[in-house]
Protein backbone atom coordinates (compact mmCIF):
# COMPACT_ATOMS: atom_id res chain seq x y z
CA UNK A 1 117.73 -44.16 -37.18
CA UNK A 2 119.24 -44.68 -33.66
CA UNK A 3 122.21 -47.53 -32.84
CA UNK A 4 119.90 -49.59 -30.97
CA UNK A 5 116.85 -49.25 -33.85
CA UNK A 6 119.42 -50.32 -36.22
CA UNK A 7 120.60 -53.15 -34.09
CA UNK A 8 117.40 -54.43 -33.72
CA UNK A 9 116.46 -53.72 -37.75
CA UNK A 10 119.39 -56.43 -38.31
CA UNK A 11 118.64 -58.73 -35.93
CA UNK A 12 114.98 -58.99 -37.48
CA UNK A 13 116.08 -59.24 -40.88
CA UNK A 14 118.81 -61.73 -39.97
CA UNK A 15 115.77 -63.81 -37.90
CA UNK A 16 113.70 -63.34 -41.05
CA UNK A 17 116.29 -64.62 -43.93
CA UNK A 18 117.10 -67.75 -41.23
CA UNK A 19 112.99 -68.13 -41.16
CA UNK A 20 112.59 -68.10 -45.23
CA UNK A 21 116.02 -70.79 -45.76
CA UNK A 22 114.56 -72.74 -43.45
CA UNK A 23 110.58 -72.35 -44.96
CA UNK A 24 112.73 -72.88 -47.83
CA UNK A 25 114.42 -75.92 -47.09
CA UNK A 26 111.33 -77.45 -45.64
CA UNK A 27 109.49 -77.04 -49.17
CA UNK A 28 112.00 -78.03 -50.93
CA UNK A 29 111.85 -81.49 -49.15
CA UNK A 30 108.37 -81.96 -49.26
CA UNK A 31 107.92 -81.32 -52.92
CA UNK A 32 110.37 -84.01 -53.31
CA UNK A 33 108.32 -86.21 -51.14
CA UNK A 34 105.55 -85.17 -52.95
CA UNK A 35 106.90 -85.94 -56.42
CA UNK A 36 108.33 -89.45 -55.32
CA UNK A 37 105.04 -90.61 -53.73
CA UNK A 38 102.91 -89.21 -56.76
CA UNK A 39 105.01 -91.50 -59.11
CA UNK A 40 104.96 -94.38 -56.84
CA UNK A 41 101.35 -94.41 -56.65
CA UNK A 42 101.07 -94.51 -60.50
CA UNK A 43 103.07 -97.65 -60.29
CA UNK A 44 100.56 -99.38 -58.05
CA UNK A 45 97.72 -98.51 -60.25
CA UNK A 46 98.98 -101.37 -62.83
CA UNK A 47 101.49 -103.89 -60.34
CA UNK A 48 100.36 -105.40 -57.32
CA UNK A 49 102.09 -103.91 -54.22
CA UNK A 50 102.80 -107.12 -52.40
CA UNK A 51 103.98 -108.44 -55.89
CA UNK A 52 106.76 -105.35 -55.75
CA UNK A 53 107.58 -105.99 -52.16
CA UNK A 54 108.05 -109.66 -51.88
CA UNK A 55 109.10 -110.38 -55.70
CA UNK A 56 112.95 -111.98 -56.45
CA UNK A 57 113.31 -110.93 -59.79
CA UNK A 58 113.73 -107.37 -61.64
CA UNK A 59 113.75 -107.96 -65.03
CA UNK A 60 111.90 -104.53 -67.14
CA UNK A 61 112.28 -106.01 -70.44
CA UNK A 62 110.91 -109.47 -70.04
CA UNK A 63 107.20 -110.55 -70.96
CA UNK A 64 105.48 -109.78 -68.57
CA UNK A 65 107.83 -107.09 -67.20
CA UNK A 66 109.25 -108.04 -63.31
CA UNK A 67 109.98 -105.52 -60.47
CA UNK A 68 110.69 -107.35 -57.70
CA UNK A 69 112.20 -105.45 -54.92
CA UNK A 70 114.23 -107.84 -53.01
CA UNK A 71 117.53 -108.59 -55.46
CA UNK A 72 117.94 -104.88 -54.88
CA UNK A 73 117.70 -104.73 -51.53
CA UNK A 74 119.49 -107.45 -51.10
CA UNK A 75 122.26 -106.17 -53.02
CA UNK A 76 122.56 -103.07 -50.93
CA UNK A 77 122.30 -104.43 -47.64
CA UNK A 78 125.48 -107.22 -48.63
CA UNK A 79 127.63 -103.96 -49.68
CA UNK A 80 126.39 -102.07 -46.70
CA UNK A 81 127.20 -104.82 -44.47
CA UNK A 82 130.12 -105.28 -46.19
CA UNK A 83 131.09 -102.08 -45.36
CA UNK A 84 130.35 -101.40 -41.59
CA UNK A 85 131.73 -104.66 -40.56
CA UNK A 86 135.46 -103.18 -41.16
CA UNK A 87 134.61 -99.41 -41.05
CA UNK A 88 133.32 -99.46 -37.75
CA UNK A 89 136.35 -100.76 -35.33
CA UNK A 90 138.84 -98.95 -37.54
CA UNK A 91 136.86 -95.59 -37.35
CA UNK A 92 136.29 -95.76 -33.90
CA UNK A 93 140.11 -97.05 -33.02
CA UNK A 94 141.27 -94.12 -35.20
CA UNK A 95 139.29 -91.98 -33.35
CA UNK A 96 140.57 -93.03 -30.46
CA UNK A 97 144.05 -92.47 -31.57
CA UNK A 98 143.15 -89.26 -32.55
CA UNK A 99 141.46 -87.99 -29.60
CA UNK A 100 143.68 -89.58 -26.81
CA UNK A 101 147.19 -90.89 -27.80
CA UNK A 102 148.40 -88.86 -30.47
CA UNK A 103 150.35 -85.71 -29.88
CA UNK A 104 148.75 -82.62 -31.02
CA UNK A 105 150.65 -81.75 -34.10
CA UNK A 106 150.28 -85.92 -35.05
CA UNK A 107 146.37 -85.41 -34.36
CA UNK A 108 146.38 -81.98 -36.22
CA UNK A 109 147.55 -84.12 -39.31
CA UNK A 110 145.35 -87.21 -39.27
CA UNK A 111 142.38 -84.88 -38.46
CA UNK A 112 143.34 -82.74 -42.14
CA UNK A 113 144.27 -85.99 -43.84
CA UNK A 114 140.48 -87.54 -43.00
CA UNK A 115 138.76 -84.43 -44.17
CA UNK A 116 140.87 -84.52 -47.37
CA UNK A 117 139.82 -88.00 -47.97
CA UNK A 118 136.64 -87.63 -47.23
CA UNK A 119 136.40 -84.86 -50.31
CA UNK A 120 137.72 -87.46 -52.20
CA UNK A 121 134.48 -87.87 -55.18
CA UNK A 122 133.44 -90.92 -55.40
CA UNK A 123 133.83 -91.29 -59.09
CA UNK A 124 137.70 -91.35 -58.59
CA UNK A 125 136.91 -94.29 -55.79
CA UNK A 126 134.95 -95.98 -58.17
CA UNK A 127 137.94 -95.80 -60.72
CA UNK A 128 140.53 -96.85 -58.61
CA UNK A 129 138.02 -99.98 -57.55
CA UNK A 130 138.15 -100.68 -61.27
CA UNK A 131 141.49 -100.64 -61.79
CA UNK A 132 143.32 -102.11 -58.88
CA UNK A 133 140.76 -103.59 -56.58
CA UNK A 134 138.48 -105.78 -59.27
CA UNK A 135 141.82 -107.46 -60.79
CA UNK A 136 142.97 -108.69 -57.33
CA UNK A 137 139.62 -110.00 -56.04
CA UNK A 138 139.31 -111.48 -59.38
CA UNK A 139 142.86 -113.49 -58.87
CA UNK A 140 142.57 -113.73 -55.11
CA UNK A 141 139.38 -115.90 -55.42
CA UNK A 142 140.32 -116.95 -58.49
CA UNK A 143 136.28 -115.69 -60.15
CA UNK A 144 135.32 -115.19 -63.17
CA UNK A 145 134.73 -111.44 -62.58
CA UNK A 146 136.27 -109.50 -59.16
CA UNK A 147 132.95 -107.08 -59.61
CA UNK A 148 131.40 -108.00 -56.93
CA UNK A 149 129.86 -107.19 -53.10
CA UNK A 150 133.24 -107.50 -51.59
CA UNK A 151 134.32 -105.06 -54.24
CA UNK A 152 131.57 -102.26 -53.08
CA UNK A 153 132.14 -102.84 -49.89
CA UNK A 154 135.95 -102.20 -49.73
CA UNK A 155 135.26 -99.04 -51.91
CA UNK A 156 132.02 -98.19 -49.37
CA UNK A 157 134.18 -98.70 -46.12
CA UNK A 158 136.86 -96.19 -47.45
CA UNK A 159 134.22 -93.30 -48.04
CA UNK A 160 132.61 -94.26 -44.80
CA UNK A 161 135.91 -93.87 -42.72
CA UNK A 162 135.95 -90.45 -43.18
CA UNK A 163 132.18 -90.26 -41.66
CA UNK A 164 132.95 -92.39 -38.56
CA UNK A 165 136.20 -90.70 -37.98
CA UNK A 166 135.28 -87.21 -37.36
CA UNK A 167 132.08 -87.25 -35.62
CA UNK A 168 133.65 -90.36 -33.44
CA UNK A 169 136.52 -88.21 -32.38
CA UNK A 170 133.96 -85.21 -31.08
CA UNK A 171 132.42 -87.43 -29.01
CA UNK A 172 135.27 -88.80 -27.55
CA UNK A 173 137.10 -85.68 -27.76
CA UNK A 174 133.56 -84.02 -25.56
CA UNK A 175 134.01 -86.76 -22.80
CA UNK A 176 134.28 -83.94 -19.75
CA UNK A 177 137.70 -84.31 -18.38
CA UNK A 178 136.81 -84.81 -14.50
CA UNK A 179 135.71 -88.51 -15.77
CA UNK A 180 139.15 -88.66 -16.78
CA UNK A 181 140.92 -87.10 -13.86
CA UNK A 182 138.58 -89.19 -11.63
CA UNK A 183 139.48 -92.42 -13.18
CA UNK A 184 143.56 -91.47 -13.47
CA UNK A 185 143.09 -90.26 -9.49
CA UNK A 186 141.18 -94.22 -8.45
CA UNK A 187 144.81 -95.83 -10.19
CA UNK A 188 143.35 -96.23 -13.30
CA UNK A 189 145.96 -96.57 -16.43
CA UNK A 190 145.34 -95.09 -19.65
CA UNK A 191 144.18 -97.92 -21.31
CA UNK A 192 141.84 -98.85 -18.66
CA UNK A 193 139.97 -95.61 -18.34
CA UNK A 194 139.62 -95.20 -22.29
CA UNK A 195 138.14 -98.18 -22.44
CA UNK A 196 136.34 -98.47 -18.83
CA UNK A 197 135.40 -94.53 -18.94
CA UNK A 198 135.60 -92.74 -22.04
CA UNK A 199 133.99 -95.20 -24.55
CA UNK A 200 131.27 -95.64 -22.44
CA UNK A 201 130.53 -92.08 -21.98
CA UNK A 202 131.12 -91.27 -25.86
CA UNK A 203 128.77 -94.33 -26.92
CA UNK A 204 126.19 -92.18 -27.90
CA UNK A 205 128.23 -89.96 -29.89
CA UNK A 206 129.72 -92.77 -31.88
CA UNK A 207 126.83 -94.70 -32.71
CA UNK A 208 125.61 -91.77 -34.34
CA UNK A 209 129.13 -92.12 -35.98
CA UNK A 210 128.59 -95.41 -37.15
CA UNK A 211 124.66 -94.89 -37.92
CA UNK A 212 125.78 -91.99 -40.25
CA UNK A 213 128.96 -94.14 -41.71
CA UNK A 214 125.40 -96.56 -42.76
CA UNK A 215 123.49 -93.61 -44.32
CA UNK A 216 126.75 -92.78 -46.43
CA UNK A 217 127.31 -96.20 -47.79
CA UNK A 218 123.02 -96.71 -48.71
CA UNK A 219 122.82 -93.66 -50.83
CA UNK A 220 126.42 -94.42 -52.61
CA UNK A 221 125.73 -94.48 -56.82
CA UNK A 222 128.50 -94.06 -58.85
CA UNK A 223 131.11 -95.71 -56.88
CA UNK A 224 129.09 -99.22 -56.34
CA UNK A 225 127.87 -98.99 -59.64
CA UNK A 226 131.09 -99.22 -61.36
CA UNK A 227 132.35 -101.94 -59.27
CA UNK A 228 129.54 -104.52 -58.10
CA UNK A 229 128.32 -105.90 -61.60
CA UNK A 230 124.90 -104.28 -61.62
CA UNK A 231 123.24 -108.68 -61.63
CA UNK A 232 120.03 -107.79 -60.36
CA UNK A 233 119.81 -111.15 -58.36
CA UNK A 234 119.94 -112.48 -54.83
CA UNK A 235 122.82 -113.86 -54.40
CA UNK A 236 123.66 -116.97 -53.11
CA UNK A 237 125.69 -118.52 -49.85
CA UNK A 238 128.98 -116.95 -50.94
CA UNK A 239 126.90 -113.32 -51.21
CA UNK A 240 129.62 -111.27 -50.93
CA UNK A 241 131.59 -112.37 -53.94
CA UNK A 242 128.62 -112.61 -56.03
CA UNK A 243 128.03 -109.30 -58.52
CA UNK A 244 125.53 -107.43 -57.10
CA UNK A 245 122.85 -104.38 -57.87
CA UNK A 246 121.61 -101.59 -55.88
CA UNK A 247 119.06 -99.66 -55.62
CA UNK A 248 120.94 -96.29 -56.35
CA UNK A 249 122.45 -98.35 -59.26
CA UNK A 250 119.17 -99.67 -60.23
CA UNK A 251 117.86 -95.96 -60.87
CA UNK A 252 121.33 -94.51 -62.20
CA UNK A 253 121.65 -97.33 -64.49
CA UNK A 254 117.97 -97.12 -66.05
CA UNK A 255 116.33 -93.85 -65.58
CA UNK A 256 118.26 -92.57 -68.97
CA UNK A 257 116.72 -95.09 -71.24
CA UNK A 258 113.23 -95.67 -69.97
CA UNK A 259 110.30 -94.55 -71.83
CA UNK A 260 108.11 -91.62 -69.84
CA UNK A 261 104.91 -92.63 -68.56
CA UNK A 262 105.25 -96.33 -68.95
CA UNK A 263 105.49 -99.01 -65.38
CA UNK A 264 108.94 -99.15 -65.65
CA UNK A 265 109.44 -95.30 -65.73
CA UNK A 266 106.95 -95.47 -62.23
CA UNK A 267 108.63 -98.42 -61.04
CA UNK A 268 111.94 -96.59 -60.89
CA UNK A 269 110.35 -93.65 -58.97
CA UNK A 270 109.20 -96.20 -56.72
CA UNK A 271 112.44 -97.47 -55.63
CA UNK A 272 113.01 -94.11 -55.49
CA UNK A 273 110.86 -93.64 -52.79
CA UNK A 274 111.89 -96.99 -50.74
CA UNK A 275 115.35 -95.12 -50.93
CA UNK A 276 114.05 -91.80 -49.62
CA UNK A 277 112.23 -93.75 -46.85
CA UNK A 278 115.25 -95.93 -45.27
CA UNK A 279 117.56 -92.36 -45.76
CA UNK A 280 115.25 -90.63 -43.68
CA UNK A 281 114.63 -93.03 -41.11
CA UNK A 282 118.66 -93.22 -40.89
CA UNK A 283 118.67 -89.73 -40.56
CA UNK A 284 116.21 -89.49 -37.39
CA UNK A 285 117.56 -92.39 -36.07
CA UNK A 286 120.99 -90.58 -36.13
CA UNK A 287 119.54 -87.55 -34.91
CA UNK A 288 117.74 -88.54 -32.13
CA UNK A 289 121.37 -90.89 -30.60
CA UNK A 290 122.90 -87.36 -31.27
CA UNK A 291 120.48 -85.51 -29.41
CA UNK A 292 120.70 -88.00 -26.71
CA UNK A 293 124.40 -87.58 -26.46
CA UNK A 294 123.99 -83.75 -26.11
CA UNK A 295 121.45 -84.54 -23.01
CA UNK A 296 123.98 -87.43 -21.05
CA UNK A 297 127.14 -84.72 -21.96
């Protein structure tokens, strides 16, 4: 066998394996799908759909059993919420530090210290919720229980950080330099042209940053479930210091004592599938501001 007929032996066999992982992959996923759905659609043979949608109370051992979808929704939009609303302008400002006013062996530091953190698992997050952060909420606002949205949203925004961070700081850190230049060479200061000219180039970038920061804090289990309550209820007017459940709770919380086969076993896999659903439109959404970031840089 000749250099060049080996050559192009490995480059087949290298196109091939990439073909079969990503064949692979692709299967993979859409057995999941599959499986979800199939279960789902058991559920619907025996509870009205629009009941399941539109119903404010999930209660599987009462007489008739309720699965009403809403409480847990609710409950994970008020810790998602909870979450973006600080993780967002401290990710991006910290990527901004990162990127443009720290010095390089300052921003070689922060950049290892955020992908530490974010290897951090989220079982030790939840614990250290527990311990310190559920006390102090508790005596803060003076509750009768500091498990609550508030709670799951402090521990949410710290996992998200990590997230927002590092794919922030490649956008801004992609911004071509003749924007900069050009804006330095009109009289521009440095403030002015980060936020006049480099935000505004890297907006795509980062709100694929903050879209992904969202995906991370939805599919969250452990963490929110040991700090939130687990009160499948909508809350009220103070909603964020109410105990909450979500749906990634719901399922952890359940799944191991439910009977096989019965509507509560299907109406688990049916959440299930809601949660698949909003993951995976987060995930093109994110995908398709990334891929428009690519074209505009």
């Amino acid at each position: 066998m000749t250099k060049h007929s080996l050559r192009d032996f490995r480059e087949n066999f290298m196109k091939s394996l990439f073909l079969i992982g990503g064949i692979g992959t692709l299967l993979i996923l859409l057995l999941i799908f599959a499986f979800l759905f199939a279960e789902s659609f058991n559920f619907f043979k025996t509870y009205d759909f629009w009941d399941f949608l539109t119903g404010t109370e999930w209660k599987p051992g009462a007489s008739p059993e309720m699965f009403g979808l809403l409480p847990l929704l609710a409950g994970t939009a008020a810790v998602t919420v909870g979450a973006i609303i600080p993780a967002v302008p401290v990710g991006i400002l910290s990527a901004v530090y990162i990127s443009e006013l720290a010095g390089p062996k300052t921003a070689d530091i922060l950049k290892f210290a955020v992908e530490l953190s974010a290897g951090i698992p989220s079982v030790v997050l939840g614990f250290f919720g527990m311990i310190h952060l559920v006390p102090r909420i508790q005596s803060v606002f003076d509750l009768t229980t500091g498990q609550t949205a508030l709670t799951g949203s402090i521990i949410l925004a710290i996992m998200a950080l990590p997230t927002i961070i590092s794919v922030s700081e490649d956008a801004i850190s992609s911004v071509p330099a003749a924007l900069k230049q050009g804006s330095f060479a009109l009289g521009s200061n440095h403030w002015q042209t980060i936020y006049k000219v480099i935000l505004p180039a890297a907006v795509s970038g980062i709100s694929a940053a903050v879209i992904l920061g969202i995906g991370r804090a939805v599919g969250e289990t452990m963490a929110v479930m040991m700090v939130t309550g687990n009160m499948a209820i909508i809350p009220g007017s103070d909603i964020f210091l109410s105990s909450v459940r979500t749906v990634t709770a719901t399922i952890a919380l359940e799944m191991g004592e439910v009977a096989k086969g019965t509507e509560h076993y299907y109406a688990l896999f049916t959440i299930g599938a809601v949660l698949f659903v909003i993951t995976i439109g987060i995930n093109k959404i994110a995908e398709a501001v990334k891929r428009k970031h690519k074209q505009v840089t």
